[in-house]
Protein backbone atom coordinates (compact mmCIF):
# COMPACT_ATOMS: atom_id res chain seq x y z
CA UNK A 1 180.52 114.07 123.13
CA UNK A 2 181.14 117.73 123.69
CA UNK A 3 179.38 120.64 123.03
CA UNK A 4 180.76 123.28 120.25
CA UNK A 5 179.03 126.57 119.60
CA UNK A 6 180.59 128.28 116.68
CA UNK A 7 179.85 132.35 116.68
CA UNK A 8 180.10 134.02 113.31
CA UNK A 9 178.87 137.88 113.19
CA UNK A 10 177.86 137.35 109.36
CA UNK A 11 175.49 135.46 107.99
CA UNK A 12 176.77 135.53 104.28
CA UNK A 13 174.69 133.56 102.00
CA UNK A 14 172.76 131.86 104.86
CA UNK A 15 176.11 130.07 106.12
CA UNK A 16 180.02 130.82 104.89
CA UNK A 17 181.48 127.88 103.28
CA UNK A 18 184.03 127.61 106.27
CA UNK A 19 182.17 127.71 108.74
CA UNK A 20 179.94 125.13 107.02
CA UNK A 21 183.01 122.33 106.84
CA UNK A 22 184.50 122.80 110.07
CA UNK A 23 180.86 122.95 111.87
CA UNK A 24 180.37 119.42 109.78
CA UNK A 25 183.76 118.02 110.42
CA UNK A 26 182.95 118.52 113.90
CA UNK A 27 179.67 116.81 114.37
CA UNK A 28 180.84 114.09 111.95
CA UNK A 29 183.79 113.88 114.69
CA UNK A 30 181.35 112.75 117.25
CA UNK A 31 180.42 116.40 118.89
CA UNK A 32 177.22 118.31 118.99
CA UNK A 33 177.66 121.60 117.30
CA UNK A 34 175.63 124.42 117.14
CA UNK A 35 176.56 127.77 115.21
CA UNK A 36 175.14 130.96 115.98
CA UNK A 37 175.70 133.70 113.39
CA UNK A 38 174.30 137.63 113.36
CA UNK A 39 172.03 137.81 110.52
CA UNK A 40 172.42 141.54 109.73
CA UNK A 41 169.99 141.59 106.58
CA UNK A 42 167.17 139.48 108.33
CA UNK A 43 167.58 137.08 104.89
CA UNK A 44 167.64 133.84 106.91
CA UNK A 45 165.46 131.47 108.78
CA UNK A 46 166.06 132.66 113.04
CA UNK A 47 166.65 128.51 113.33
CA UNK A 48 167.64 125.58 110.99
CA UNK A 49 169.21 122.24 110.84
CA UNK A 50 171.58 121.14 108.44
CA UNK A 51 172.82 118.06 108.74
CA UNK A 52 172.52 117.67 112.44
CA UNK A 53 174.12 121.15 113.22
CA UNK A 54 171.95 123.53 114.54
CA UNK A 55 171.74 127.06 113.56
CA UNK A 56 170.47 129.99 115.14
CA UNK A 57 170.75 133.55 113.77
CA UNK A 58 170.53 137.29 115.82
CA UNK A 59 168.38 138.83 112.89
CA UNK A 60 169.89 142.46 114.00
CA UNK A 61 169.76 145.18 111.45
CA UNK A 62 173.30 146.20 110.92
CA UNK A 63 175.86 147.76 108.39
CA UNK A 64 179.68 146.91 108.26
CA UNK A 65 182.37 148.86 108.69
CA UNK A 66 180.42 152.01 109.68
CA UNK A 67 180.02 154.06 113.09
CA UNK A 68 176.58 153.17 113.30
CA UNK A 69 177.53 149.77 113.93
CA UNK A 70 178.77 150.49 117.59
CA UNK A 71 175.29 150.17 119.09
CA UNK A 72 174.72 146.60 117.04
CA UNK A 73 178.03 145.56 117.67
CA UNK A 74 177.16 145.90 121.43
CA UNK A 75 173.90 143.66 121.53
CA UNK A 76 175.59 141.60 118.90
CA UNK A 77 178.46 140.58 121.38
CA UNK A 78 176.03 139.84 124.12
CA UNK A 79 173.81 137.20 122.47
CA UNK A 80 177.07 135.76 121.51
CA UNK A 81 178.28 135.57 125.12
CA UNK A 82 174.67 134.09 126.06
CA UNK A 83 174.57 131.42 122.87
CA UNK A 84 177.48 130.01 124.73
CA UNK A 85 175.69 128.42 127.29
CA UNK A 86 176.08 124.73 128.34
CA UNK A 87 179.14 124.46 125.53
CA UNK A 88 182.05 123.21 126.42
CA UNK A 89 183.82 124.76 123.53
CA UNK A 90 183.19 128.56 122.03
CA UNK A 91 185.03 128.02 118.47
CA UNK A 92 185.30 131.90 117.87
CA UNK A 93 185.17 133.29 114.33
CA UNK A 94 187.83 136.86 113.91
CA UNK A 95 187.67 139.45 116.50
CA UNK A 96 184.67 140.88 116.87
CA UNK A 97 183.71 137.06 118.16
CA UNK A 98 186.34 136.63 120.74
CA UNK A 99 185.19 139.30 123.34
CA UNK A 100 182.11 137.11 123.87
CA UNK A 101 184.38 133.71 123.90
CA UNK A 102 186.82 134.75 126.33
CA UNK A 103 183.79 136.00 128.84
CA UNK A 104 182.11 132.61 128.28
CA UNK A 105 185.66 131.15 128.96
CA UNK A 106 186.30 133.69 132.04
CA UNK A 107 183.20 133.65 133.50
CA UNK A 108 181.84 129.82 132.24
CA UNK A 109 185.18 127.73 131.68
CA UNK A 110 184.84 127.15 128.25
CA UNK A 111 187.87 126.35 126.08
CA UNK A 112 187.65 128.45 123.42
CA UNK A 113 189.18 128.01 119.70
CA UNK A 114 189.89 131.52 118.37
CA UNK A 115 189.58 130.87 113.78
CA UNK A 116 191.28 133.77 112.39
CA UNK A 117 189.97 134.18 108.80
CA UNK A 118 191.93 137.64 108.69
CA UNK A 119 193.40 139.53 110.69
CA UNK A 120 191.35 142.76 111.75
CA UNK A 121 194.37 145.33 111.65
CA UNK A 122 195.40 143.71 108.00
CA UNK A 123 191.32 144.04 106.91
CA UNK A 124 190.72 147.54 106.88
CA UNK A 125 190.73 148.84 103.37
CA UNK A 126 190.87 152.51 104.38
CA UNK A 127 194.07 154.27 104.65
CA UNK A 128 195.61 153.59 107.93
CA UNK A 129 199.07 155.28 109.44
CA UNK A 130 201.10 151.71 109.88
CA UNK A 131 201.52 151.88 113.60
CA UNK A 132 197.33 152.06 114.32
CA UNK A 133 197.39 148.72 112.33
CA UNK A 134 200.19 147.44 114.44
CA UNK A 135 198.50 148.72 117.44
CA UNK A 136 195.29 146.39 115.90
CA UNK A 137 197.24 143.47 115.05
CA UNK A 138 199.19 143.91 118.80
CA UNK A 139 195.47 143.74 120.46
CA UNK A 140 194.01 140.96 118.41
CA UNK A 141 197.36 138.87 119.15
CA UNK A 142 197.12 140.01 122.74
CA UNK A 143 193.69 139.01 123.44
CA UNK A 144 194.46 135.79 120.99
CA UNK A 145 196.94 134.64 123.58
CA UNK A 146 193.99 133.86 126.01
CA UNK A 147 192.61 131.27 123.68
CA UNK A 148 193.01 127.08 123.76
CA UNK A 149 193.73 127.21 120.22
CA UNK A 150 194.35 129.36 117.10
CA UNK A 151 193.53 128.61 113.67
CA UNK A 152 195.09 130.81 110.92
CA UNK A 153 193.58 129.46 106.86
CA UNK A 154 197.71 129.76 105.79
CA UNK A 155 201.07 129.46 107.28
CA UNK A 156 201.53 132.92 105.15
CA UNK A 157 199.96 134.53 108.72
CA UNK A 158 201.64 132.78 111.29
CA UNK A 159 204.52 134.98 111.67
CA UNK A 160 201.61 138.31 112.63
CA UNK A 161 201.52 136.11 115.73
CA UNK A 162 205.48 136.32 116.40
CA UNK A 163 207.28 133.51 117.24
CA UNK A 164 207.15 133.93 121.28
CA UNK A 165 203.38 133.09 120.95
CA UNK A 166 202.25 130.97 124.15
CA UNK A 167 199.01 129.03 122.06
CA UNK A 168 199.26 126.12 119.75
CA UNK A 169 198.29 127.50 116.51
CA UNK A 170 197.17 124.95 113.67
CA UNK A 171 196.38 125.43 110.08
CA UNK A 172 193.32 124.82 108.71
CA UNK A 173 193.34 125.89 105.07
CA UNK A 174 190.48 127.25 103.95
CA UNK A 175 190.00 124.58 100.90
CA UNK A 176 186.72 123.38 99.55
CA UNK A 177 185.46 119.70 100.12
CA UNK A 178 185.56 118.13 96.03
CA UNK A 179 182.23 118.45 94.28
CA UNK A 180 181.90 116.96 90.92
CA UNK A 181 179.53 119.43 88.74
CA UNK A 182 178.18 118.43 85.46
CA UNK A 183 177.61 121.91 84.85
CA UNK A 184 179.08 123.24 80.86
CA UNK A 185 181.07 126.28 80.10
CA UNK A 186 178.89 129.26 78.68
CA UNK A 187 179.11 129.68 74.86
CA UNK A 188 180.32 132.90 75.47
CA UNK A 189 183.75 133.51 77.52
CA UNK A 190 182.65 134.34 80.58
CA UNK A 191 184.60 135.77 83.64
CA UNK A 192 183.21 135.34 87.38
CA UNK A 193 183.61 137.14 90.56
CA UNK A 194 181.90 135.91 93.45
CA UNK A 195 182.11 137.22 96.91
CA UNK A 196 182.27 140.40 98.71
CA UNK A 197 181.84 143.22 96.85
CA UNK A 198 184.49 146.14 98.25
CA UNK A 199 186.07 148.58 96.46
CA UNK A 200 189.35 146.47 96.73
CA UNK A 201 188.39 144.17 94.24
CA UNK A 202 188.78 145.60 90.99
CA UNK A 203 184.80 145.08 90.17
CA UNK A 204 184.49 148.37 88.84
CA UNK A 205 187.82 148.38 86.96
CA UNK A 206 187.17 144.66 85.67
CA UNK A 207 183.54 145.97 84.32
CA UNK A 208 185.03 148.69 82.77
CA UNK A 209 187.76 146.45 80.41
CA UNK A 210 185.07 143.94 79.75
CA UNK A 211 182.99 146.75 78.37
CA UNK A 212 185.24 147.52 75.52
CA UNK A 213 185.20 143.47 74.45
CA UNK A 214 183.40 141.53 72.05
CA UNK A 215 182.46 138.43 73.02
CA UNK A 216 183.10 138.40 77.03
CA UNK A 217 180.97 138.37 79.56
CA UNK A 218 181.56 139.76 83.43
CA UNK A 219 179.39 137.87 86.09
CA UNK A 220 179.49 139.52 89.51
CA UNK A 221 177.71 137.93 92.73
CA UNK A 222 177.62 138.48 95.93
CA UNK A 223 176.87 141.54 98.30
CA UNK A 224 178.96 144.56 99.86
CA UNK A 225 179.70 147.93 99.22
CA UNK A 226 179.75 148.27 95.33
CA UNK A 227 176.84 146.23 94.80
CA UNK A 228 174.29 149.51 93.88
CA UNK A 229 177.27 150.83 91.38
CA UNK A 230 177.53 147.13 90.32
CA UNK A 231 173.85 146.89 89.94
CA UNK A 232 173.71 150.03 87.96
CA UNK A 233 175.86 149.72 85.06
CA UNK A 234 174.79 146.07 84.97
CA UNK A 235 171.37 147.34 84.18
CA UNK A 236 172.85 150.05 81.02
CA UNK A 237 175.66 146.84 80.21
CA UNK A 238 175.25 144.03 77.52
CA UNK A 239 178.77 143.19 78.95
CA UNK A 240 177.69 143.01 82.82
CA UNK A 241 175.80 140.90 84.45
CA UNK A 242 174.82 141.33 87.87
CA UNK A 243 173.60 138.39 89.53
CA UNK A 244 173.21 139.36 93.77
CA UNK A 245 173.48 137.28 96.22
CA UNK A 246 173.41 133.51 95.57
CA UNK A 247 173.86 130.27 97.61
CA UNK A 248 176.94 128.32 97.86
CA UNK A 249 175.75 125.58 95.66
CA UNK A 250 175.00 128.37 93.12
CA UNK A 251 178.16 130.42 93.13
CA UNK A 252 180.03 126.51 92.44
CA UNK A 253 177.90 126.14 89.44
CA UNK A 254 178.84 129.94 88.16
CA UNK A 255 182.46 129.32 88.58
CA UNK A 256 182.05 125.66 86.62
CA UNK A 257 180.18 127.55 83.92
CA UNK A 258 182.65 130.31 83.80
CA UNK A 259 185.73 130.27 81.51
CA UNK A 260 188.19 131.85 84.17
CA UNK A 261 187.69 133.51 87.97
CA UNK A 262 188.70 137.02 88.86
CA UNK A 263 191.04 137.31 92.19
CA UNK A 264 192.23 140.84 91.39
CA UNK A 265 192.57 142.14 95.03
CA UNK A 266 194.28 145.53 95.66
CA UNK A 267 197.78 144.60 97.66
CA UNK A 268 198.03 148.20 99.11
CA UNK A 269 194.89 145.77 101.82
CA UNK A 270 197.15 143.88 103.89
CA UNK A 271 194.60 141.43 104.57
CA UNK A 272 194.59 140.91 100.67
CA UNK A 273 198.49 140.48 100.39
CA UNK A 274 198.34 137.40 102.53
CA UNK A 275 194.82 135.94 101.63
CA UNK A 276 194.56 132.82 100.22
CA UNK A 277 191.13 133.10 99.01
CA UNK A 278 188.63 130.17 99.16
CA UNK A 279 187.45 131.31 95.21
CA UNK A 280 191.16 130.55 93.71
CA UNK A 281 190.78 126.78 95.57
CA UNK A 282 187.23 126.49 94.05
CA UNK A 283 188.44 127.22 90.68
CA UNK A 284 191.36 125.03 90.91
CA UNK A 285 188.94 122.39 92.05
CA UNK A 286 186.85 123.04 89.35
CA UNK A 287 189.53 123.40 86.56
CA UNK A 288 189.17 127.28 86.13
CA UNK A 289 192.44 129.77 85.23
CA UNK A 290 192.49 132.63 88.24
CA UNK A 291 193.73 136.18 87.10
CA UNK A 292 195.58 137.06 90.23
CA UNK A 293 196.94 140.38 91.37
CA UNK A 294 201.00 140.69 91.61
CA UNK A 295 202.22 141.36 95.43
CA UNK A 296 200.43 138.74 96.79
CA UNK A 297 200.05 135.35 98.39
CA UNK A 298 197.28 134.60 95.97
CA UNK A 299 199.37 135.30 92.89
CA UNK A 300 202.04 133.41 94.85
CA UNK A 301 200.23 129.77 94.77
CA UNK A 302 198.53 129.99 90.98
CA UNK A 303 202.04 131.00 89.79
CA UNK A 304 203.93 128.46 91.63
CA UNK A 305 200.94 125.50 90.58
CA UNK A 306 200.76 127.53 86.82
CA UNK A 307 197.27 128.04 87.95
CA UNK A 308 196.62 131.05 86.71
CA UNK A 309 197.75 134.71 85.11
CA UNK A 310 199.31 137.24 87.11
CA UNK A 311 198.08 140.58 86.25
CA UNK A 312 199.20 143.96 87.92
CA UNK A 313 196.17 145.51 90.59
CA UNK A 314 194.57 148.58 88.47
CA UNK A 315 196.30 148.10 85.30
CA UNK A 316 193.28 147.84 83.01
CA UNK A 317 195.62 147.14 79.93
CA UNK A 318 197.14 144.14 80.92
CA UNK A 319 193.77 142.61 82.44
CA UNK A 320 192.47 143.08 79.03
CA UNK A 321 195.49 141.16 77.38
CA UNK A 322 195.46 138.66 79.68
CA UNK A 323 191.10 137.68 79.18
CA UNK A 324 191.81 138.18 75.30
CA UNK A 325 194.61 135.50 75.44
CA UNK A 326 192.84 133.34 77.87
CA UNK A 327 189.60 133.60 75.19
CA UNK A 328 191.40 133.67 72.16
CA UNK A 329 193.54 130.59 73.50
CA UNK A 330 191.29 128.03 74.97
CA UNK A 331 193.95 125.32 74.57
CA UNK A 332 195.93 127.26 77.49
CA UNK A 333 193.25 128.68 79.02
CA UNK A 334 192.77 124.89 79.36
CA UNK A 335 196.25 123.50 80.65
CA UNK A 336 195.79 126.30 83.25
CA UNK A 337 192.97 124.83 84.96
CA UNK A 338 194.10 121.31 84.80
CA UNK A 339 197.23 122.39 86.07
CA UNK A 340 195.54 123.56 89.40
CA UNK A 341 193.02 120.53 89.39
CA UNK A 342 196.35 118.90 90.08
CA UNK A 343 197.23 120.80 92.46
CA UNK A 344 193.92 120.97 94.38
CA UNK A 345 194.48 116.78 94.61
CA UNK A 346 197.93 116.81 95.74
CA UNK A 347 197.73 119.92 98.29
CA UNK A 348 195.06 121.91 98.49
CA UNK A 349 192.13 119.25 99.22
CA UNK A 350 189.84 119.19 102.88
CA UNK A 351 190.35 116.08 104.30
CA UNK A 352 193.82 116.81 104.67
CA UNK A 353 192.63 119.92 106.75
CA UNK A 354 189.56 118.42 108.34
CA UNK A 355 192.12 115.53 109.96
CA UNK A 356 194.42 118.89 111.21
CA UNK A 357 190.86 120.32 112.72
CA UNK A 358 189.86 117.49 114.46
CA UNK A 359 193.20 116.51 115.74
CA UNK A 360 193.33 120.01 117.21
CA UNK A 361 190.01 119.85 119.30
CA UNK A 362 191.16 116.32 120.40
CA UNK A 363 194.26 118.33 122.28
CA UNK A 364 192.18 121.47 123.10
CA UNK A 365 189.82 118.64 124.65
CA UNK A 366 192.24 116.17 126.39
């Protein structure tokens, strides 16, 4: 039995539904896991057991994606580097994980597992001159090369690594175990978001079409940078309805009750041209239509599966056609989401991926 810490620098909704599987694929593999994760809004419990993994949170005050975050960052990537201690594997989650991995590996001789969930370079929603992402995505891939193992959540991203790459690189898509939910559709059409809440999202443009309606409801969890705005009109809105943050368990049964899920994600984002969003797999899983935004991977698998409608990023007029004919239509609304139920059982399922993970760690491990 080895030893796997996992380091996350988020602690989003007490544990992210990734990290959750592969942490339990692991232990249920035979391995004693541990996951460490940075919880920035002291929200959690500092230690807790789920299932036999053990987790243990940094609860450091911290924004993201701001200057001030330097300082955090700093202490941050030191109690990752000591929560390493007596593993024999640091399974490091995006970049600002891997300094502290590739010390424990230098200094320790750990194997580490480096799980890209997006690329840094690609993530940055601010405006950014092409060649200071390249010169991101050229660091990341650099210090990636000093990993055991890469994980990308799509084969979509394995070309950012190039094709001289000296690491075995699995994927491990990031696909929700099946859950059977009893939970009924609102009487009302109802559209869900759940997730982080940037401005790349189309939250604010969604709430705006919704708002001119009748009969539609927008439900928006989660937390980020629009969640004051979002919080705001919700409280002035009988169209709005702002619900926080919620649990995993809780944002499954919003999407069941829910009539379709919004996946409008501004392609200008690199990161959200190539996601392939654990939300649209939850949906398909749970036989929800996804309005998806043109230009991107996303749109790419509910078009090819008929999963969903594609709908152009910012062009408020053809959201609003596209929720009027998805509530005005329930009979297609309907043969959407069974069409990606089928596809969630013949592709998109875990234990396919789980048998990739574990696999992988058996090599890393031989």
């Amino acid at each position: 039995m080895s030893r796997i810490v996992i380091l996350r620098s988020r602690s989003t909704a007490g544990l992210e539904p990734r990290v959750e599987r592969a942490a339990r694929a692991l232990q249920q593999g035979g391995h004693d896991v541990r996951v460490f994760l940075w919880d920035r809004e002291r929200a959690y419990p500092r230690i807790e057991e789920r299932e036999g993994v053990r987790i243990w949170r940094l609860p450091l005050p911290a924004p993201y994606n701001r200057p001030s975050l330097l300082l955090p960052m700093l202490w941050w990537m030191i109690a990752a580097f000591f929560a390493t201690r007596g593993a024999q594997v640091v399974h490091a989650c995006d970049l600002d994980t891997l300094p502290a991995a590739l010390a424990a590996k230098a200094l320790g001789g750990r194997k580490v597992v480096y799980d890209i969930f997006d690329f840094y370079g690609d993530l940055i929603t601010q405006p950014l001159a092409e060649r200071t992402r390249g010169g991101l995505r050229g660091l990341e891939t650099g210090l990636a090369s000093f990993a055991d193992l890469v994980l990308l959540p799509d084969s979509v991203r394995r070309g950012t690594l190039g094709p001289e790459f000296p690491r075995p690189v699995e994927i491990v898509m990031n696909v929700p175990r099946d859950e059977v939910l009893s939970e009924r559709q609102a009487a009302e059409f109802t559209l869900f978001y759940g997730g982080n809440l940037g401005p790349d999202r189309g939250l604010l443009e969604a709430s705006q079409v919704v708002s001119g309606m009748e009969n539609v409801t927008f439900r928006v969890a989660g937390t980020g940078e629009l969640e004051k705005p979002l919080r705001s009109l919700a409280d002035g809105s009988s169209s709005l309805e702002f619900l926080g943050q919620i649990d995993h368990p809780t944002l499954l049964k919003e999407t069941a009750r829910a009539h379709a899920v919004l996946a409008w994600y501004d392609p200008s984002v690199p990161a959200n041209r190539l996601a392939s969003p654990n939300k649209l797999f939850e949906a398909m899983m749970l036989s929800r239509p996804v309005l998806v935004s043109d230009g991107t991977n996303t749109a790419e698998i509910a078009s090819l599966k008929q999963a969903g409608i594609r709908v152009p990023y910012g062009d408020l007029e053809a959201l609003r056609e596209a929720l009027v004919r998805l509530r005005d239509d329930p009979a297609h609304a309907a043969s959407l989401g069974a069409a990606g139920r089928r596809a969630f059982d013949s592709t998109f399922n875990w234990p396919v991926n789980e048998k990739r993970l574990l696999e992988a760690y058996r090599a890393v491990l031989a």
